[in-house]
Protein backbone atom coordinates (compact mmCIF):
# COMPACT_ATOMS: atom_id res chain seq x y z
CA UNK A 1 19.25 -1.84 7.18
CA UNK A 2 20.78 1.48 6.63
CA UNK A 3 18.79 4.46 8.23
CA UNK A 4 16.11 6.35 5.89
CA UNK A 5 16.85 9.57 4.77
CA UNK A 6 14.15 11.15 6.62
CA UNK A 7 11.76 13.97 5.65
CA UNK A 8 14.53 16.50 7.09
CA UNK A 9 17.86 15.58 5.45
CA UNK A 10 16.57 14.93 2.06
CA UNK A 11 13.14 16.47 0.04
CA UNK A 12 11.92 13.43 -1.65
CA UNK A 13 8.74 12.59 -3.60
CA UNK A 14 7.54 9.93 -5.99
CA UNK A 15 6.14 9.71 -9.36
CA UNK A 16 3.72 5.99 -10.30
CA UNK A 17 3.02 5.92 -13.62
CA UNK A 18 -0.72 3.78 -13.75
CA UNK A 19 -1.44 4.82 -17.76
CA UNK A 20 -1.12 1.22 -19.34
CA UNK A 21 -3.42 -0.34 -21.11
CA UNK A 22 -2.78 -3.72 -19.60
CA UNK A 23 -3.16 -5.37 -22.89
CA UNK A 24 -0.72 -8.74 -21.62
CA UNK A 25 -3.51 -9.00 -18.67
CA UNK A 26 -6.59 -9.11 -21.09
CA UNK A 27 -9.87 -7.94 -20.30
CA UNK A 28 -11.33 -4.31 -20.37
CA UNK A 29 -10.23 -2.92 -17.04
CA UNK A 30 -6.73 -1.73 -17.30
CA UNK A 31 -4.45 -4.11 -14.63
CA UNK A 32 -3.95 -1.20 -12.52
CA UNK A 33 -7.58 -0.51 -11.83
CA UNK A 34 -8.53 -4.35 -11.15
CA UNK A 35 -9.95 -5.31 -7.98
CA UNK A 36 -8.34 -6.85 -5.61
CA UNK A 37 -10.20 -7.74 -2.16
CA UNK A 38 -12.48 -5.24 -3.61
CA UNK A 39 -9.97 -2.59 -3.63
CA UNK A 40 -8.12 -1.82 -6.60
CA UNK A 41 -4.19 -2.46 -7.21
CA UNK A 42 -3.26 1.54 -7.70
CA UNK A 43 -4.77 1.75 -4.17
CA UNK A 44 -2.05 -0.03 -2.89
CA UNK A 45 0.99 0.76 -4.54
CA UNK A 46 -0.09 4.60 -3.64
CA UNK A 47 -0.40 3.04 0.10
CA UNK A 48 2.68 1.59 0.08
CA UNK A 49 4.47 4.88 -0.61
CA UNK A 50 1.97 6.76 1.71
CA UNK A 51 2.91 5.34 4.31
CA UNK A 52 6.24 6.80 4.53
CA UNK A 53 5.88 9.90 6.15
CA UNK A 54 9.56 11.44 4.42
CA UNK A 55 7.78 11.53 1.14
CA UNK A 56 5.98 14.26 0.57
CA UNK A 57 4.05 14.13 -2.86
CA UNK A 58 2.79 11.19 -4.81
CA UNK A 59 2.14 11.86 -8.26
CA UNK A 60 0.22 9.25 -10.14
CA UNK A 61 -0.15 9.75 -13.75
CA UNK A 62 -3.28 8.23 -15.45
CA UNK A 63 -4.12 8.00 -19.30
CA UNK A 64 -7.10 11.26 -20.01
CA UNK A 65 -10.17 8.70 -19.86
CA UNK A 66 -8.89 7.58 -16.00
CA UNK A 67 -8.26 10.96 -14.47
CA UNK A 68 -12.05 11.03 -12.64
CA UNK A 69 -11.39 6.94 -11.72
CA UNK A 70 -8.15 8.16 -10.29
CA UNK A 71 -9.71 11.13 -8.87
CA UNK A 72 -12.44 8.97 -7.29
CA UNK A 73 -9.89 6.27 -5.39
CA UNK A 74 -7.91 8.91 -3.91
CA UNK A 75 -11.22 10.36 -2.42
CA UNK A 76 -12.43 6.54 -1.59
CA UNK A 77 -9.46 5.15 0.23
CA UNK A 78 -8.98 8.38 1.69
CA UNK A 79 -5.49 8.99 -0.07
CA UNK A 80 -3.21 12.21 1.39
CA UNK A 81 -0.50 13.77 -0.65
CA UNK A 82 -1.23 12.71 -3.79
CA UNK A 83 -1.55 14.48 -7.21
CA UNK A 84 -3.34 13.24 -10.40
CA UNK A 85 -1.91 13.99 -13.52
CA UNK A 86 -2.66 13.52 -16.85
CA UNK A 87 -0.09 11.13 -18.43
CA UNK A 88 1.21 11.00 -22.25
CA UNK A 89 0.57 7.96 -24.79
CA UNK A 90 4.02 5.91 -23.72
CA UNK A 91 5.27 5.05 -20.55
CA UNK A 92 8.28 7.77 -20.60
CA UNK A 93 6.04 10.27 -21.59
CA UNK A 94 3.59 9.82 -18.79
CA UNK A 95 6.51 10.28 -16.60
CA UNK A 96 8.25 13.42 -17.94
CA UNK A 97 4.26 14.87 -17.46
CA UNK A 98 4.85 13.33 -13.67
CA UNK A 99 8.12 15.35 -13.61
CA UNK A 100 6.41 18.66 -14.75
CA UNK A 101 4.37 19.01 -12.26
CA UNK A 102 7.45 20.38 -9.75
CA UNK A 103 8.74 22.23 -12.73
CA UNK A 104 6.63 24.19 -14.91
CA UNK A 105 3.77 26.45 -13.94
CA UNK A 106 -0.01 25.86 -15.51
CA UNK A 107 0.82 21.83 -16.05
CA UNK A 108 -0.99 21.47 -12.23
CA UNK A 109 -3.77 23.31 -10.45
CA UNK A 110 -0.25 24.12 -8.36
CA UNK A 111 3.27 24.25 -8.98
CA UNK A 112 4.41 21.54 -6.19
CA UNK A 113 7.46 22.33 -4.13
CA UNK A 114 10.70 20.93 -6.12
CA UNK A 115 12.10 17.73 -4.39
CA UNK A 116 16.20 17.06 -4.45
CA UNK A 117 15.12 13.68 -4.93
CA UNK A 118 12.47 11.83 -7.03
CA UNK A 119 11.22 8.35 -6.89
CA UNK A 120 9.98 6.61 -9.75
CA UNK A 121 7.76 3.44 -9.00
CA UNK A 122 5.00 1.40 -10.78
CA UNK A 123 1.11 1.30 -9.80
CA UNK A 124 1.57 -2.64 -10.53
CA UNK A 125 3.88 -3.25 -8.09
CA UNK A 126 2.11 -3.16 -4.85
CA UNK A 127 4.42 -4.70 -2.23
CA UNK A 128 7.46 -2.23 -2.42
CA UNK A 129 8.91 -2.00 1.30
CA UNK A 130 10.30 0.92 3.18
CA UNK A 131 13.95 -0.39 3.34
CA UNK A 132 14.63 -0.17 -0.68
CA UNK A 133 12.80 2.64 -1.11
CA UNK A 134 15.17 3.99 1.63
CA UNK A 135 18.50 2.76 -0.16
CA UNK A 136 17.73 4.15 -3.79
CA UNK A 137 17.32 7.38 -2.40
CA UNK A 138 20.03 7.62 -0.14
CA UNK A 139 22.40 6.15 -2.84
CA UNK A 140 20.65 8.74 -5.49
CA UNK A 141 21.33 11.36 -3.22
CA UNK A 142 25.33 10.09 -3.31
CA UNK A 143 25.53 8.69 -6.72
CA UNK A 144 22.73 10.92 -9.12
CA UNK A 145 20.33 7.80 -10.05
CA UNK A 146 19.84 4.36 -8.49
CA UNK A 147 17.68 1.61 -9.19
CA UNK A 148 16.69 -1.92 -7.82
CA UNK A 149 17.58 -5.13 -9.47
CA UNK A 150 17.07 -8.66 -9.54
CA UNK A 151 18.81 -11.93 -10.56
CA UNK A 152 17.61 -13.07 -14.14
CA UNK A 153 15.27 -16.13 -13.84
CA UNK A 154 15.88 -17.12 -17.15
CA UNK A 155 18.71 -16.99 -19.73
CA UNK A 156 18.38 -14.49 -22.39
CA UNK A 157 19.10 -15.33 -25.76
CA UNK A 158 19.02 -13.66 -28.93
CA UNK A 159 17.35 -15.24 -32.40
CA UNK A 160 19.59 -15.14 -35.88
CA UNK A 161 17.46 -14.08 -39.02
CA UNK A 162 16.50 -17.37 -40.09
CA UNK A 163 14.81 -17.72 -36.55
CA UNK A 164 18.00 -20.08 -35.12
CA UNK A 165 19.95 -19.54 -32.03
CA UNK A 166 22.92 -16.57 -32.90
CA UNK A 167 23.96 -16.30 -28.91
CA UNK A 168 23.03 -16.21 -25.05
CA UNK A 169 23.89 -14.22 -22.52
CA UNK A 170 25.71 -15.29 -19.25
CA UNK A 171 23.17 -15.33 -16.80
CA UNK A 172 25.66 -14.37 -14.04
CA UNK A 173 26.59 -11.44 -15.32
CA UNK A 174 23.17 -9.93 -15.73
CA UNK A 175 20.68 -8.60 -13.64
CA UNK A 176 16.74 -7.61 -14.02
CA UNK A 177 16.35 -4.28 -14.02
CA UNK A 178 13.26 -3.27 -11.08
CA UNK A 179 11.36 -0.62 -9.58
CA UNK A 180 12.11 1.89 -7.54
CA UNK A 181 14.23 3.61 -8.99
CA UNK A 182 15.04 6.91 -7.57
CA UNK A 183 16.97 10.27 -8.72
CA UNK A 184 18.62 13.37 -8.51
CA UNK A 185 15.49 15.65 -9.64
CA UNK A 186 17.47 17.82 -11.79
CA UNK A 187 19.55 15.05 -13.06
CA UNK A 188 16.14 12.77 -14.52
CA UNK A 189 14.34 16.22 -15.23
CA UNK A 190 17.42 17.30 -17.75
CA UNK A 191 17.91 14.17 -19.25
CA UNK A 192 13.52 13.89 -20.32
CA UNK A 193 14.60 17.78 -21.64
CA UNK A 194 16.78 16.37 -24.08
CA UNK A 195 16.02 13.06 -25.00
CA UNK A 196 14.65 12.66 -28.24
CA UNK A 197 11.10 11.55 -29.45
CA UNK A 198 12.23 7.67 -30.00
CA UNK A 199 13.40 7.30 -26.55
CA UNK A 200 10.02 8.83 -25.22
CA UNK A 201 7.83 6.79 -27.64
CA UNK A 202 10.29 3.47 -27.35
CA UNK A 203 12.46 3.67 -24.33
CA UNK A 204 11.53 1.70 -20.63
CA UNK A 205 14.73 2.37 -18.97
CA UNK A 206 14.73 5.51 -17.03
CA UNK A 207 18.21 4.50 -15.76
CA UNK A 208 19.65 4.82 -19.16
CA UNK A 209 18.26 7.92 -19.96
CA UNK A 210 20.16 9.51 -16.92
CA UNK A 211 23.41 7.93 -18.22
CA UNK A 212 23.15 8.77 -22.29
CA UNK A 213 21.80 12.28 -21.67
CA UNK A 214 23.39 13.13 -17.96
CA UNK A 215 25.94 11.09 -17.96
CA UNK A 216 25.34 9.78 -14.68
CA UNK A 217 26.22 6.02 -13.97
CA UNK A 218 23.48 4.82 -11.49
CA UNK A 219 24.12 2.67 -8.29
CA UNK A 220 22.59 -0.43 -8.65
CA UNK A 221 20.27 -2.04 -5.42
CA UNK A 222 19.99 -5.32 -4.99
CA UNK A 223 16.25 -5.84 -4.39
CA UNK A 224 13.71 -7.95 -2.80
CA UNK A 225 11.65 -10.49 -4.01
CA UNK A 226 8.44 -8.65 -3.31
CA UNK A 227 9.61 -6.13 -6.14
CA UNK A 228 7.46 -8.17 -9.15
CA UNK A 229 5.18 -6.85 -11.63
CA UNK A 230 1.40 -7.29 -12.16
CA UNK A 231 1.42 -8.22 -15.57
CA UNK A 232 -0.86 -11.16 -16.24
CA UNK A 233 -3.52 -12.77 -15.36
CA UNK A 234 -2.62 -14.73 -13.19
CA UNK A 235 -0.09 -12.38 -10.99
CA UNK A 236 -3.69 -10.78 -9.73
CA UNK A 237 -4.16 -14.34 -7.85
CA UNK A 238 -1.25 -14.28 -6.50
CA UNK A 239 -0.99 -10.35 -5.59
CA UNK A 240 -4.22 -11.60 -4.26
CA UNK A 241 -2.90 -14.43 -2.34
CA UNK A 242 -0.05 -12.16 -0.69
CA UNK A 243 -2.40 -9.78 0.44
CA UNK A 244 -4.45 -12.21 2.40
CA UNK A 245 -1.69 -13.72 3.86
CA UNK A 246 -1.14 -10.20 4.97
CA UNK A 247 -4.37 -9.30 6.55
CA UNK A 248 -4.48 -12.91 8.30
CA UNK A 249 -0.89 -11.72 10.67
CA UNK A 250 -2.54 -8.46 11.69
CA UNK A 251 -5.44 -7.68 14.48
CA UNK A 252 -6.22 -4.78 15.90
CA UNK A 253 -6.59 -4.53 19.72
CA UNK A 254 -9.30 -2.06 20.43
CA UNK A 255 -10.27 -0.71 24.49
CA UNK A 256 -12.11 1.38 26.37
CA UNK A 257 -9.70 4.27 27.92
CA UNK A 258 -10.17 2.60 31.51
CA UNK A 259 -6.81 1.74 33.04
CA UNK A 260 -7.72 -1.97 33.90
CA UNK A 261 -9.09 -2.51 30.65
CA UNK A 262 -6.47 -0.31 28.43
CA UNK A 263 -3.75 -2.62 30.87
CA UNK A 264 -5.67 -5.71 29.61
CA UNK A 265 -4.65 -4.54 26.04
CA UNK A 266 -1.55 -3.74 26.62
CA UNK A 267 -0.87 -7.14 28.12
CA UNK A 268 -2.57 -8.71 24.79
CA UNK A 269 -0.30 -6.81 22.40
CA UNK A 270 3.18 -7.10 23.92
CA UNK A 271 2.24 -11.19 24.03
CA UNK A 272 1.14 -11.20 19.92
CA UNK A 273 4.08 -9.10 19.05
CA UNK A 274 6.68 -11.82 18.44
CA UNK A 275 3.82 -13.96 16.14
CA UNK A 276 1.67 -10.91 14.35
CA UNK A 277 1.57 -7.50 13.61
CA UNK A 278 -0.61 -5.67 15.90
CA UNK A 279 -1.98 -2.20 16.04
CA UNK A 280 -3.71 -0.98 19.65
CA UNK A 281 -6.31 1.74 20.07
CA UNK A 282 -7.86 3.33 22.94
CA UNK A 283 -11.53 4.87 22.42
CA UNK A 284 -14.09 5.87 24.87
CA UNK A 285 -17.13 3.94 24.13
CA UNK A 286 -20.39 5.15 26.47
CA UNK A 287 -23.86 6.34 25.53
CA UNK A 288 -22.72 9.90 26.33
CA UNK A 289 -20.21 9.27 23.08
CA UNK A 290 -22.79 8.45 20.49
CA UNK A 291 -19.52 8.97 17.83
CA UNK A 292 -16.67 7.43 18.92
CA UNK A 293 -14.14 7.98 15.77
CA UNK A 294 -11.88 4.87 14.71
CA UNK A 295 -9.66 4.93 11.27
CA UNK A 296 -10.89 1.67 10.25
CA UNK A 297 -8.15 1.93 7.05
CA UNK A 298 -8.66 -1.46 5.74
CA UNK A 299 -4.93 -2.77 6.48
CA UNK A 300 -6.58 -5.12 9.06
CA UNK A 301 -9.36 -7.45 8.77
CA UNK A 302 -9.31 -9.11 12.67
CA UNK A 303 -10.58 -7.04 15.74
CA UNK A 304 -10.38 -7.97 19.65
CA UNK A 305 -12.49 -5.56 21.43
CA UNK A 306 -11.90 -5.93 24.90
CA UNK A 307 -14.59 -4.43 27.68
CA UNK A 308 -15.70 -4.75 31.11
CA UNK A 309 -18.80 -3.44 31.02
CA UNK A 310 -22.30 -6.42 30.80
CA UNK A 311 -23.08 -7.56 27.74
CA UNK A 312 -24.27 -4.09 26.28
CA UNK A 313 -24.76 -5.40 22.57
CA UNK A 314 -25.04 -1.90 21.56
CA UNK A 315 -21.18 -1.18 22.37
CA UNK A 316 -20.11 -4.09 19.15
CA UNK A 317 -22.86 -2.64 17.76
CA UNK A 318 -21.09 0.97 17.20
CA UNK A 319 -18.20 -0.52 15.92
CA UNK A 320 -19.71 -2.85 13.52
CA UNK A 321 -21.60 0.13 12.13
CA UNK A 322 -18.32 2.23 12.00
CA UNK A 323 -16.54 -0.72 9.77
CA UNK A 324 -19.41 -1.08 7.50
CA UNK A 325 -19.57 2.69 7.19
CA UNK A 326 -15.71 2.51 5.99
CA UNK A 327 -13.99 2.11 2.89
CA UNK A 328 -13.32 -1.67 4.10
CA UNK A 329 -14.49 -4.05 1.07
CA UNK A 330 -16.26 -6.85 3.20
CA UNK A 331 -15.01 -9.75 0.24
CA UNK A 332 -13.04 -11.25 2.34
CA UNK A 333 -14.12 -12.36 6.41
CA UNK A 334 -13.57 -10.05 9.11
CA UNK A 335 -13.38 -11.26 12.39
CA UNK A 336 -14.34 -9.81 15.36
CA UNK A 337 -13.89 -10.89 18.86
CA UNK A 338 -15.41 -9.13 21.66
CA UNK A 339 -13.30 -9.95 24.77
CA UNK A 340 -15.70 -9.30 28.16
CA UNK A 341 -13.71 -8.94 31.33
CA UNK A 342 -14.87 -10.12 34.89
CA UNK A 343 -13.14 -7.31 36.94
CA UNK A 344 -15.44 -7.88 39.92
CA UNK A 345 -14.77 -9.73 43.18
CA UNK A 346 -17.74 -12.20 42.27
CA UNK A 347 -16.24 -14.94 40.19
CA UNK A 348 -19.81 -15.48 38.14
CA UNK A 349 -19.73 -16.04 34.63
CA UNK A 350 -23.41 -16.55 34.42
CA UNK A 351 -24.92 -14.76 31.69
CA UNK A 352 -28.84 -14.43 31.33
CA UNK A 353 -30.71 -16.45 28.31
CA UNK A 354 -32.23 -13.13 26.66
CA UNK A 355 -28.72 -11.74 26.41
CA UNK A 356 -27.04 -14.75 25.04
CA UNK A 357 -30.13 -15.33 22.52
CA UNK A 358 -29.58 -11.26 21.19
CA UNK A 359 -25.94 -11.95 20.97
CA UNK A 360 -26.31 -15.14 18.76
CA UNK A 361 -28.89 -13.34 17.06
CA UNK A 362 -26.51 -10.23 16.29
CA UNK A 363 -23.80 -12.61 15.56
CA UNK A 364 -26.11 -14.29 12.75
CA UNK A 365 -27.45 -11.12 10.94
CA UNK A 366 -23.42 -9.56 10.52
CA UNK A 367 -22.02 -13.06 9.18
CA UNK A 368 -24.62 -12.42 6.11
CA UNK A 369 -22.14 -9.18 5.70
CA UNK A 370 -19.34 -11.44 5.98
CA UNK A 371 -18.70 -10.32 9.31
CA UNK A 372 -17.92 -12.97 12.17
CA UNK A 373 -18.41 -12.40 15.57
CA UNK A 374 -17.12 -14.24 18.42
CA UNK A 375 -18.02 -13.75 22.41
CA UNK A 376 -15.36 -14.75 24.90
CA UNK A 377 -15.70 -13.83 28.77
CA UNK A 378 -12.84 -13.98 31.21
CA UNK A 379 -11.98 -13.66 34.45
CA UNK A 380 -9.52 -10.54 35.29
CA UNK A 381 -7.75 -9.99 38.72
């Protein structure tokens, strides 16, 4: 993998486009907006590119009637960096709007600093990775434009007048043109400046404005598979499906900020690090901390809390409240397991009836919320 470009070597931002109707999908909730584990797919395209802490704005341009729905998942999920923007009645035209925003003054609440380079993505494609977004803009920064491809599933062929076959393309030779796709900002900016009204009410191909108007040749990325489009129906099950998959290899290892405990957790992680993807946190839990602060962000769905202290149902307590409190849609299981360490020198694992009746009790009223709870007590030296 070649190195990212970093937030210090190159200014870089991103404009998503989320202002189709999503008439292919069906229904009246545009594809964008639809749910998925309760939380929905413009969420998690903006997430993807949040994550990356080189990029410094996220515009997302929504039709008129879906600037307050925007407005309201950005304050939801807790979104940083990101600017709503009013987008135009084609796709080209919401993004020139995007591309405003770091150029003209009064198209914002605030002119945003200019970035040297701009990414262009899609709310509807939710699983973009790090790595490409990392090679189109370091080979936009060398080349002007660059864009992600993919090999053609199927051959293309074009239909004669009389609706026979007149020819087909060599599958070989062409590729599937994907998102990202990233640019020179004052190359992409300059070529929306002159284009002409057809190509912003019946263009797609951002690449190709860059070459007719700039004439700038773009590097071409070989992508990943993960690069699809949400465009029917049935792509929600299976952007569904993926993002399961994803919560189920990643748990959270929560402790207290003892040593032998935190140790405990350290232990854990390093050992689930070769099979899962594991975050750790440290908190002090007591009844002198009645607001112990955890960023439940919803990109994990299993928890180990691991204590030392007697069966204090009130400490599992606190953090069930805190996840329930969260912007974590409860649709799908979340599994907790409360890991109870036996530092002493008295090897008992006896636990008293009332205790174990409250626990089974508390377990019982959270797996109506979907939440399960599981008790495990071990033996530390």
């Amino acid at each position: 993998m070649e190195a990212g470009p970093g937030p210090a070597a190159v200014p870089v931002a991103a404009v998503l486009p989320a202002g189709g109707s999503g008439e292919r999908l069906g229904g009246a909730t545009p594809k964008q907006f639809c749910a998925l584990q309760g939380r929905p797919l413009v969420s998690y395209a903006v997430r993807a590119l949040e994550r990356i802490n080189w990029i410094s704005d996220i515009i997302v341009v929504v039709s008129p009637e879906n600037i307050e729905t925007m407005k309201s998942i950005v304050e939801k999920y807790g979104h940083k960096r990101v600017t709503v923007v009013k987008g135009g009645i084609t796709r080209h035209r919401s993004i020139f709007n995007g591309l405003k925003v770091f150029a003209e003054n009064g198209f914002s609440n605030q002119l945003l600093q200019k970035p040297e380079v701009v990414i262009i993505h899609d709310a509807v494609r939710p699983f973009v990775e790090e790595d490409i977004l990392s090679k189109v803009v370091v080979a936009a920064k060398e080349h002007g434009a660059a864009g992600a491809i993919r090999p053609l599933v199927s051959t293309v062929i074009a239909s004669a007048p009389d609706g026979f076959l007149d020819h087909s393309l060599e599958r070989a030779r062409y590729r599937a043109s994907e998102m990202p796709q990233a640019f020179l900002f004052d190359i992409i900016y300059q070529a929306y400046q002159q284009c002409t009204d057809y190509d912003l009410d019946y263009g797609t191909e951002c690449l190709h404005l860059a070459l007719k108007y700039c004439k700038t040749n773009a590097k071409l990325i070989e992508g990943t598979a993960d690069l699809w489009k949400v465009t029917y129906r049935r792509d929600l099950y299976a952007a569904e499906s993926i993002i399961k998959d994803s919560l189920s290899q990643q748990v959270c290892v929560i402790t207290d900020v003892k040593e032998t405990v935190a140790q405990v957790g350290f232990l854990l992680c390093e050992s689930l690090k070769s099979q899962i993807k594991v975050e750790a946190m440290s908190i002090p839990l007591s009844k002198n901390d009645s607001h112990p602060q955890i960023n439940f962000s919803g990109e994990c769905y299993n928890f180990i809390y691991i204590s030392d202290k007697r069966y204090d149902i009130g400490e599992v307590q606190q953090l069930v409240d805190m996840l329930e409190k969260s912007n974590i849609p409860l649709l799908y299981p979340v599994v907790f397991i409360w890991v109870r360490l036996n530092i002493s020198e008295n090897i008992s694992f006896s636990i008293g009836m009332e205790e174990l009746s409250g626990i089974k009790k508390f377990a019982r009223e959270v797996k109506k919320k979907n939440i399960l709870v599981y008790g495990l007590l071990i033996q530390y030296k």
